[in-house]
C-alpha atoms as a PDB file:
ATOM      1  CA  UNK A   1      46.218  66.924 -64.525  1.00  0.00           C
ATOM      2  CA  UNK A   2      45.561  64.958 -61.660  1.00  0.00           C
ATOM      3  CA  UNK A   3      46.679  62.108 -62.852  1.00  0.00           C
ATOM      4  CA  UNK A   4      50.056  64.221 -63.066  1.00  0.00           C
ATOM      5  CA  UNK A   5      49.662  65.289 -59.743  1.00  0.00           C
ATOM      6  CA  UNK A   6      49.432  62.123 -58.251  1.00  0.00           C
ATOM      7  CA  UNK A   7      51.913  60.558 -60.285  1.00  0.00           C
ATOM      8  CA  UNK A   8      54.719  63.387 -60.867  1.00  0.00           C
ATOM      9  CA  UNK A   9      55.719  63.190 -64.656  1.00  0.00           C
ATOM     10  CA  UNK A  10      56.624  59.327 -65.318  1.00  0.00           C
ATOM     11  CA  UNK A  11      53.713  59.707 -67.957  1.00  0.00           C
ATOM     12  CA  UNK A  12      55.294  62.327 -69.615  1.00  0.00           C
ATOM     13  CA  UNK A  13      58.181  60.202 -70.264  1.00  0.00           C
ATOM     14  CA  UNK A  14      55.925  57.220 -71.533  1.00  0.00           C
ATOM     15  CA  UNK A  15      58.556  56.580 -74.626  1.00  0.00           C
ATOM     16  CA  UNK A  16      61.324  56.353 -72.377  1.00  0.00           C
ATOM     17  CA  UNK A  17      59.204  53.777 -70.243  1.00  0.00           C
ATOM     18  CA  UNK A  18      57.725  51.990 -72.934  1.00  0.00           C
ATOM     19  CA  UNK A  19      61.115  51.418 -74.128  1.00  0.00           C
ATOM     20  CA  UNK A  20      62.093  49.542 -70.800  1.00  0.00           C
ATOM     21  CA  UNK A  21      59.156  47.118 -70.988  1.00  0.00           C
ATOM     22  CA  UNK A  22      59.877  43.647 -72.081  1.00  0.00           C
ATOM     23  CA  UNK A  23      58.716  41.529 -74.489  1.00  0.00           C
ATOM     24  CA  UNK A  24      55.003  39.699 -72.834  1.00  0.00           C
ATOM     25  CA  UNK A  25      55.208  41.941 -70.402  1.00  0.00           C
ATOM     26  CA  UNK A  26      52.956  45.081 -69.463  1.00  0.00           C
ATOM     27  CA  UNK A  27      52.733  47.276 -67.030  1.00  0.00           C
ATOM     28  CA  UNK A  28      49.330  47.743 -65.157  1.00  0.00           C
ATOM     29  CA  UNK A  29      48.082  50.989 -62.762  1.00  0.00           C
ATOM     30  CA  UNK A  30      45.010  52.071 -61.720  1.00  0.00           C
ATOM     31  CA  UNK A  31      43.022  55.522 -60.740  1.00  0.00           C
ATOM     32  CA  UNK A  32      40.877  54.689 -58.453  1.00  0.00           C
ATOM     33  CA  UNK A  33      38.636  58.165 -57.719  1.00  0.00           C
ATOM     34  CA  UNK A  34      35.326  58.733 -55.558  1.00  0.00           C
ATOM     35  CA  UNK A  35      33.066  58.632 -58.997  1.00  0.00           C
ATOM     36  CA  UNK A  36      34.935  56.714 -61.820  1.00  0.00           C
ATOM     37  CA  UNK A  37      37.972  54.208 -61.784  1.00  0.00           C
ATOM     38  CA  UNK A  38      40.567  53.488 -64.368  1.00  0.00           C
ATOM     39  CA  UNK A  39      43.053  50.856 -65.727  1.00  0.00           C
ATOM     40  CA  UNK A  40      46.336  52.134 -67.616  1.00  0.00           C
ATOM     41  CA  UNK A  41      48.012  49.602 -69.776  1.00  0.00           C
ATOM     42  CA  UNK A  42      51.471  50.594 -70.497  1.00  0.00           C
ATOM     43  CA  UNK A  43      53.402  48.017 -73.501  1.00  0.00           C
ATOM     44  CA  UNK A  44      56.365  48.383 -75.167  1.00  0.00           C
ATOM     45  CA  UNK A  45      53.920  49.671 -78.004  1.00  0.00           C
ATOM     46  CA  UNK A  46      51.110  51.226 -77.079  1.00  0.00           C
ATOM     47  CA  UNK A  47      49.225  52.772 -74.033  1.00  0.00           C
ATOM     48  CA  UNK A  48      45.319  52.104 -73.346  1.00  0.00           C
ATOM     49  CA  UNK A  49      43.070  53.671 -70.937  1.00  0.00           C
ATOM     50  CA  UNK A  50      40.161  51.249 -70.025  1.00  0.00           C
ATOM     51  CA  UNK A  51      36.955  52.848 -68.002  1.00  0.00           C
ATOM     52  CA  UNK A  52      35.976  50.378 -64.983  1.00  0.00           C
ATOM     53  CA  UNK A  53      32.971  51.865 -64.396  1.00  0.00           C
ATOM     54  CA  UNK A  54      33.472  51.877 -60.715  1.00  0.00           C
ATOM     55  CA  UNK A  55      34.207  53.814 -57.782  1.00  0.00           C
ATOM     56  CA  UNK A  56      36.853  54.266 -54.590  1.00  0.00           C
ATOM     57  CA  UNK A  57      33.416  53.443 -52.304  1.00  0.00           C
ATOM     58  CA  UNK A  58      32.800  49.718 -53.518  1.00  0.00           C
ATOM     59  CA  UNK A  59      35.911  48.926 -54.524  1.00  0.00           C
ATOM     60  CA  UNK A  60      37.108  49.446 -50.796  1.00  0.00           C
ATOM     61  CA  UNK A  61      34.545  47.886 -49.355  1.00  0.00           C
ATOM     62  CA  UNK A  62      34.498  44.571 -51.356  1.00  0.00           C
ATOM     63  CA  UNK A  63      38.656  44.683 -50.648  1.00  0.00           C
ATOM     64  CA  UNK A  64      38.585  44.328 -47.688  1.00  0.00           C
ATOM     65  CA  UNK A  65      35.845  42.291 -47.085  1.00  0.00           C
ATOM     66  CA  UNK A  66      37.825  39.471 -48.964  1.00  0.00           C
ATOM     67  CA  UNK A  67      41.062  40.388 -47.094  1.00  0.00           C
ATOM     68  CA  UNK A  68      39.061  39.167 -43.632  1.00  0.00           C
ATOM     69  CA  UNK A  69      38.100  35.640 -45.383  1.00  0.00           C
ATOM     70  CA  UNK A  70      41.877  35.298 -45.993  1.00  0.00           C
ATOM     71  CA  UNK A  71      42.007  35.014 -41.963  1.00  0.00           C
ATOM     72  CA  UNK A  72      43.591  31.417 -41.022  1.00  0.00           C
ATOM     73  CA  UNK A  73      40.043  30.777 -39.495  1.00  0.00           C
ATOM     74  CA  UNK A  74      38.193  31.590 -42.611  1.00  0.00           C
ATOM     75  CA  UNK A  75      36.909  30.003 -45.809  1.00  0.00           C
ATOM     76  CA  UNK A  76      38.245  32.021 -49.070  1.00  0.00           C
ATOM     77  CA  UNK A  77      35.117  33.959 -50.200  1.00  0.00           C
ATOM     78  CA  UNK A  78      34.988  32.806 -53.854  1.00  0.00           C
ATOM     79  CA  UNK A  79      31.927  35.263 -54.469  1.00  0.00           C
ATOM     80  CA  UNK A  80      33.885  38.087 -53.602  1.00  0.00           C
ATOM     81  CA  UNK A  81      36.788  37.323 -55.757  1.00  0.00           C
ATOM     82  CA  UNK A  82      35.030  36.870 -58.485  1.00  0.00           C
ATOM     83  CA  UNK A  83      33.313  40.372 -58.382  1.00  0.00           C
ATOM     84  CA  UNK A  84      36.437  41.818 -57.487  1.00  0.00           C
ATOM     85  CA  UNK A  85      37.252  40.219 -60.974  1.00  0.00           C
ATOM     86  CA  UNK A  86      33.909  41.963 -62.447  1.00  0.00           C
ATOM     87  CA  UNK A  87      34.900  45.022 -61.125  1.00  0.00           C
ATOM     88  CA  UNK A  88      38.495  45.778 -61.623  1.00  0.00           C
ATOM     89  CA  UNK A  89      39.946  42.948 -64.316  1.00  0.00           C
ATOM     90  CA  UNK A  90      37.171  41.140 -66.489  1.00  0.00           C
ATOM     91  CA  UNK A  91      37.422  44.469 -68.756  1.00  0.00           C
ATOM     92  CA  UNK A  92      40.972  44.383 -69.228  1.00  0.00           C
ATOM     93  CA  UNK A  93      41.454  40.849 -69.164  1.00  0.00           C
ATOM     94  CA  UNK A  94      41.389  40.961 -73.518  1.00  0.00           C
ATOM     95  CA  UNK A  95      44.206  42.969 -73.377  1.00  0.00           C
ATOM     96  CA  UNK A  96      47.425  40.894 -71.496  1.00  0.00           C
ATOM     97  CA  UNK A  97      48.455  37.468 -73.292  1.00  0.00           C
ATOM     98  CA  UNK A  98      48.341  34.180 -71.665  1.00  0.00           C
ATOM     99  CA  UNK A  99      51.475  33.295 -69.631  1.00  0.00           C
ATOM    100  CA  UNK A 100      52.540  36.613 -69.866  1.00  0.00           C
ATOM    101  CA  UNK A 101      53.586  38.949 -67.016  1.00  0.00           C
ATOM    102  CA  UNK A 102      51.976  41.900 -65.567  1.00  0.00           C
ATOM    103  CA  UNK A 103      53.684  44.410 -63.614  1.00  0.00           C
ATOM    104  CA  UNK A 104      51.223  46.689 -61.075  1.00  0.00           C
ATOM    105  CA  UNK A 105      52.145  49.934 -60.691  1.00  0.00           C
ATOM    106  CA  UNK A 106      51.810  51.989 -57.584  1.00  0.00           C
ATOM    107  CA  UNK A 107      48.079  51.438 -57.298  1.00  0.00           C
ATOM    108  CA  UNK A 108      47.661  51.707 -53.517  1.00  0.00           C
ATOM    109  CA  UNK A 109      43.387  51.309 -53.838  1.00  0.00           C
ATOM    110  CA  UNK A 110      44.063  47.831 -54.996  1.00  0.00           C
ATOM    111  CA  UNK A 111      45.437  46.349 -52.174  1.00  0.00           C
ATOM    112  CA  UNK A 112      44.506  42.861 -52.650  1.00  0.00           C
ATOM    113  CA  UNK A 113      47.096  40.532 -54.690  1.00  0.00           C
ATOM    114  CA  UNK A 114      45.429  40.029 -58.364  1.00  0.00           C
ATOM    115  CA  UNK A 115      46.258  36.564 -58.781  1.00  0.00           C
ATOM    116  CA  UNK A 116      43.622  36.057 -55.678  1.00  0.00           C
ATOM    117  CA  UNK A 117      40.813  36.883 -58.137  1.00  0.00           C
ATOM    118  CA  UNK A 118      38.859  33.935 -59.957  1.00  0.00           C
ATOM    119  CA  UNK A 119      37.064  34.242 -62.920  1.00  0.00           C
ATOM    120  CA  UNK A 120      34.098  31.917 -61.744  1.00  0.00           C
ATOM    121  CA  UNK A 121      32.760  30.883 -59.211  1.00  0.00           C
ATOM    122  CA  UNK A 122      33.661  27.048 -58.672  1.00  0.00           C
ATOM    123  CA  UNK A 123      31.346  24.744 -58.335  1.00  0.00           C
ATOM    124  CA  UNK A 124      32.881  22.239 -56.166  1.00  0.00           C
ATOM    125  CA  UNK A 125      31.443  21.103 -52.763  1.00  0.00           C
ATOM    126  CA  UNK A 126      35.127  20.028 -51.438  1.00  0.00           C
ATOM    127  CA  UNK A 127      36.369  23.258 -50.498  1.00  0.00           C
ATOM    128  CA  UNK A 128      40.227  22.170 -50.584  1.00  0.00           C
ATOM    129  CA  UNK A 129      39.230  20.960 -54.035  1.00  0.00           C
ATOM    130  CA  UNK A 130      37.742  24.132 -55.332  1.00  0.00           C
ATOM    131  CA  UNK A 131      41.342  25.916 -53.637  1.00  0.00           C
ATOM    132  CA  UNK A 132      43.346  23.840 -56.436  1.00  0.00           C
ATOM    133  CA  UNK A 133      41.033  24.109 -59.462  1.00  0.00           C
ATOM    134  CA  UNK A 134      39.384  27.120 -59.177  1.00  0.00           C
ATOM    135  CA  UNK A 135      40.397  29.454 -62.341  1.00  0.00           C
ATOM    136  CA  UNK A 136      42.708  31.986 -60.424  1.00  0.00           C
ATOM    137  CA  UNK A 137      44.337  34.532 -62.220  1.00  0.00           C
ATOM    138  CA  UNK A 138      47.932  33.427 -61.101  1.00  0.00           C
ATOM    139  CA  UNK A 139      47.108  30.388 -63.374  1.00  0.00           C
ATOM    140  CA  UNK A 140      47.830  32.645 -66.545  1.00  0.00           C
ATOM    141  CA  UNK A 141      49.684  35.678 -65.625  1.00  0.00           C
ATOM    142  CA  UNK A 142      52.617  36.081 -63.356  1.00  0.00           C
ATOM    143  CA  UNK A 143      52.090  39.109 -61.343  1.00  0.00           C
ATOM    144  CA  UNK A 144      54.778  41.680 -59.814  1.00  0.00           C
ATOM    145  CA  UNK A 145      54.260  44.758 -57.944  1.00  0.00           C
ATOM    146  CA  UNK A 146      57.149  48.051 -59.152  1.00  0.00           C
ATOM    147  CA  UNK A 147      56.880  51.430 -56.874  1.00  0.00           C
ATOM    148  CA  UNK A 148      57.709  54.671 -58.537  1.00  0.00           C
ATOM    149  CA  UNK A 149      60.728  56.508 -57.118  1.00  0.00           C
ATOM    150  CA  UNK A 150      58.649  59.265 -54.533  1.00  0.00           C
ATOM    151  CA  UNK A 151      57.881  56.133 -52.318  1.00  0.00           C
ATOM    152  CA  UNK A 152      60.520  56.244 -49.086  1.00  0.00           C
ATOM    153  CA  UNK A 153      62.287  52.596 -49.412  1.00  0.00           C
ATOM    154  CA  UNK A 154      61.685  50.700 -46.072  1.00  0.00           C
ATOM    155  CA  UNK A 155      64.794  49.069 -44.441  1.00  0.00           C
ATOM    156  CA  UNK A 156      64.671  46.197 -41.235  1.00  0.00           C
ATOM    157  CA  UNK A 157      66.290  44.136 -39.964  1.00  0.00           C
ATOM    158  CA  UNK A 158      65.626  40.386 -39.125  1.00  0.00           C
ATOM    159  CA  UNK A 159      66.860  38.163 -36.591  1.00  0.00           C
ATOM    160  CA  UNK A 160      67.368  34.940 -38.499  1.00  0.00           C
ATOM    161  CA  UNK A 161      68.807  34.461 -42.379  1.00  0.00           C
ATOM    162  CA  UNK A 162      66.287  31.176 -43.122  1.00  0.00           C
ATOM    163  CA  UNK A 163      63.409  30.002 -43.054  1.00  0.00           C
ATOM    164  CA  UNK A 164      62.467  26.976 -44.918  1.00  0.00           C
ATOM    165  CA  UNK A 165      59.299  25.121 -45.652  1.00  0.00           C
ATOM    166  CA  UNK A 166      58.757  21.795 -47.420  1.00  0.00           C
ATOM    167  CA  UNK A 167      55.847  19.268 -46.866  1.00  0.00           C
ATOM    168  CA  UNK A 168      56.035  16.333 -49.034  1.00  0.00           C
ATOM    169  CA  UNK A 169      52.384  14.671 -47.829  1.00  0.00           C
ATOM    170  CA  UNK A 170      50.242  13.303 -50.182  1.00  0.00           C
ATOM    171  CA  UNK A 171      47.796  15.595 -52.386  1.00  0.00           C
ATOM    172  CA  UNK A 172      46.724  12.536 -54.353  1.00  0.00           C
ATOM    173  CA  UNK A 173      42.672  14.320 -53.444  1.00  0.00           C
ATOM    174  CA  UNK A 174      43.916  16.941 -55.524  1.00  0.00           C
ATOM    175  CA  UNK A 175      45.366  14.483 -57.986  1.00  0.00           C
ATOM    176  CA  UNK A 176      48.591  16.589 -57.202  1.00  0.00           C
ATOM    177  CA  UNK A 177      51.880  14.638 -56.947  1.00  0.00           C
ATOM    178  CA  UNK A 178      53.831  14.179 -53.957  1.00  0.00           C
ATOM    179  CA  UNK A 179      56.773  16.198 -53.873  1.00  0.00           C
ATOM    180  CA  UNK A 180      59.346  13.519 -52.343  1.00  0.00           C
ATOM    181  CA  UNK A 181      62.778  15.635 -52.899  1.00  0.00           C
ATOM    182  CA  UNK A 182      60.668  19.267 -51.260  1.00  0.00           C
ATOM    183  CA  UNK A 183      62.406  18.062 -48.131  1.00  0.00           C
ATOM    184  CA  UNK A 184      65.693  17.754 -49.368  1.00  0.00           C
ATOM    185  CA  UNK A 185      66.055  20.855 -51.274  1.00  0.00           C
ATOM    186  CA  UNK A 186      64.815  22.887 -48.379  1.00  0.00           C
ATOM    187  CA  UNK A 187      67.545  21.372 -46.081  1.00  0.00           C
ATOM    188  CA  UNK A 188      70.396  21.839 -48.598  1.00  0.00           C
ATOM    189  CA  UNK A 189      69.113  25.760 -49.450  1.00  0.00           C
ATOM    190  CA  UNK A 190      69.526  25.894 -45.637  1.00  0.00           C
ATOM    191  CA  UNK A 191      72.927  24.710 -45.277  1.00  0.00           C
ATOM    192  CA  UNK A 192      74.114  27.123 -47.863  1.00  0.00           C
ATOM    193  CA  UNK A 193      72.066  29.679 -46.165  1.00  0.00           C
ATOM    194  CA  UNK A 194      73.360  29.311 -42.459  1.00  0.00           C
ATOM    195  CA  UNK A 195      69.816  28.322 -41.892  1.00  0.00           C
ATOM    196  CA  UNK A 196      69.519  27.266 -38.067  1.00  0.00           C
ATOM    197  CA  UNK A 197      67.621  24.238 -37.555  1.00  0.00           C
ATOM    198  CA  UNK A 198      64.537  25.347 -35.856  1.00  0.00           C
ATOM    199  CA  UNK A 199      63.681  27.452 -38.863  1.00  0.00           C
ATOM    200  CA  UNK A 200      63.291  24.307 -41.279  1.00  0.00           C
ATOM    201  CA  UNK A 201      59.659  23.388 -40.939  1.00  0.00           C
ATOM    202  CA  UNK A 202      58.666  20.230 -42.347  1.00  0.00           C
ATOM    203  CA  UNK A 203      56.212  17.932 -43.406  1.00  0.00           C
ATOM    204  CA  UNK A 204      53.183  18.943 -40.719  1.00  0.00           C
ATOM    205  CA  UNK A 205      55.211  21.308 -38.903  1.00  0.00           C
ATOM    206  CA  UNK A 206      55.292  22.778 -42.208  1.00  0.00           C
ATOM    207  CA  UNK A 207      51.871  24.539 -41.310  1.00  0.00           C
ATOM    208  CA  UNK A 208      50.384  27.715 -42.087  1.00  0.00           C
ATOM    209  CA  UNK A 209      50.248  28.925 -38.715  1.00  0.00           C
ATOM    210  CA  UNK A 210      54.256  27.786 -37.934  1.00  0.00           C
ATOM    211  CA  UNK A 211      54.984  29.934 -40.860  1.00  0.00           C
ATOM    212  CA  UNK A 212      53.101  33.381 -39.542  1.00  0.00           C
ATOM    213  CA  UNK A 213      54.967  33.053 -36.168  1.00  0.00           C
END
């Protein structure tokens, strides 16, 4: 019932939904409540309700801890991403198939991205090295986030059509190759684009903190 209330009656009509789901794809929500916390797995065959064995409390706390050591002046908090993983994913983790996609659904207590979580903590002392080959989720799922039909669609408007980013340095630390035709690519999607020229940032302009402002 509360489930319903929260939710209005999409799980009523969980054949009509089911039907819509693709093939290797499923669609993921969670209840999130001040003494338990669930995962829902809709597929196009089946539905399964998974007990976390959490609550609202810990969960927020541990979110937004790791949301502050995303901060440009911060080191990632591995440690924390991996509990999150303990605490919301490891149990459900059985259930989706590798390379397949997951589709979150309306789960506003999980505000963090999932493919942020790691499975393990990495064991690397180069920190930039641990950032490429730690075992993030995003390595085997391809996450989206869908928003049921009572949430008010936001409209803005934006000053500029473009904005382009390519750096083609070396990752050869990361035994990574370097992408010599990024720059390229990024000029000619902004020619098609009307992209001004200010708004193609390359190479080191092509920085983290060019692309916030």
């Amino acid at each position: 019932e509360k489930m319903n209330s929260l939710y209005g009656d999409v799980f009523s009509n969980q054949d009509e939904l089911m039907a819509k789901i693709p093939e290797d794809t499923k669609v993921l929500s969670y209840f999130i409540f001040d003494k338990s916390a669930w995962a829902l797995i809709f597929s196009d065959s089946e539905v399964t309700f998974v007990d976390l064995e959490t609550t609202s409390g810990s969960l927020s706390l541990k979110n937004k801890m790791l949301s502050e050591s995303l901060g440009t002046n911060s080191k990632f908090d591995f440690s924390l991403s991996n509990e999150l993983y303990n605490m919301i994913f490891k149990k459900i983790d059985k259930f989706f198939d590798q390379g397949s996609t997951i589709f979150i659904y309306d789960s506003d207590k999980v505000r963090l991205p999932l493919s942020v979580l790691v499975r393990s903590i990495p064991e690397k002392s180069n920190y930039e090295k641990s950032l490429v080959e730690a075992d993030w989720l995003i390595r085997n799922y391809a996450f989206a986030y869908i928003y049921p039909s009572k949430t008010v669609p936001r409209s803005g408007e934006y000053n500029e059509r473009f904005l382009g980013l390519a750096n083609a340095s070396s990752y050869s630390w990361a035994e990574l190759p370097t992408l010599k035709s990024s720059i390229k690519e990024v000029q000619n999607l902004a020619l098609s684009s009307n992209g001004k020229k200010e708004n193609i940032l390359i190479n080191e302009d092509a920085s983290k903190e060019n692309f916030l402002k």
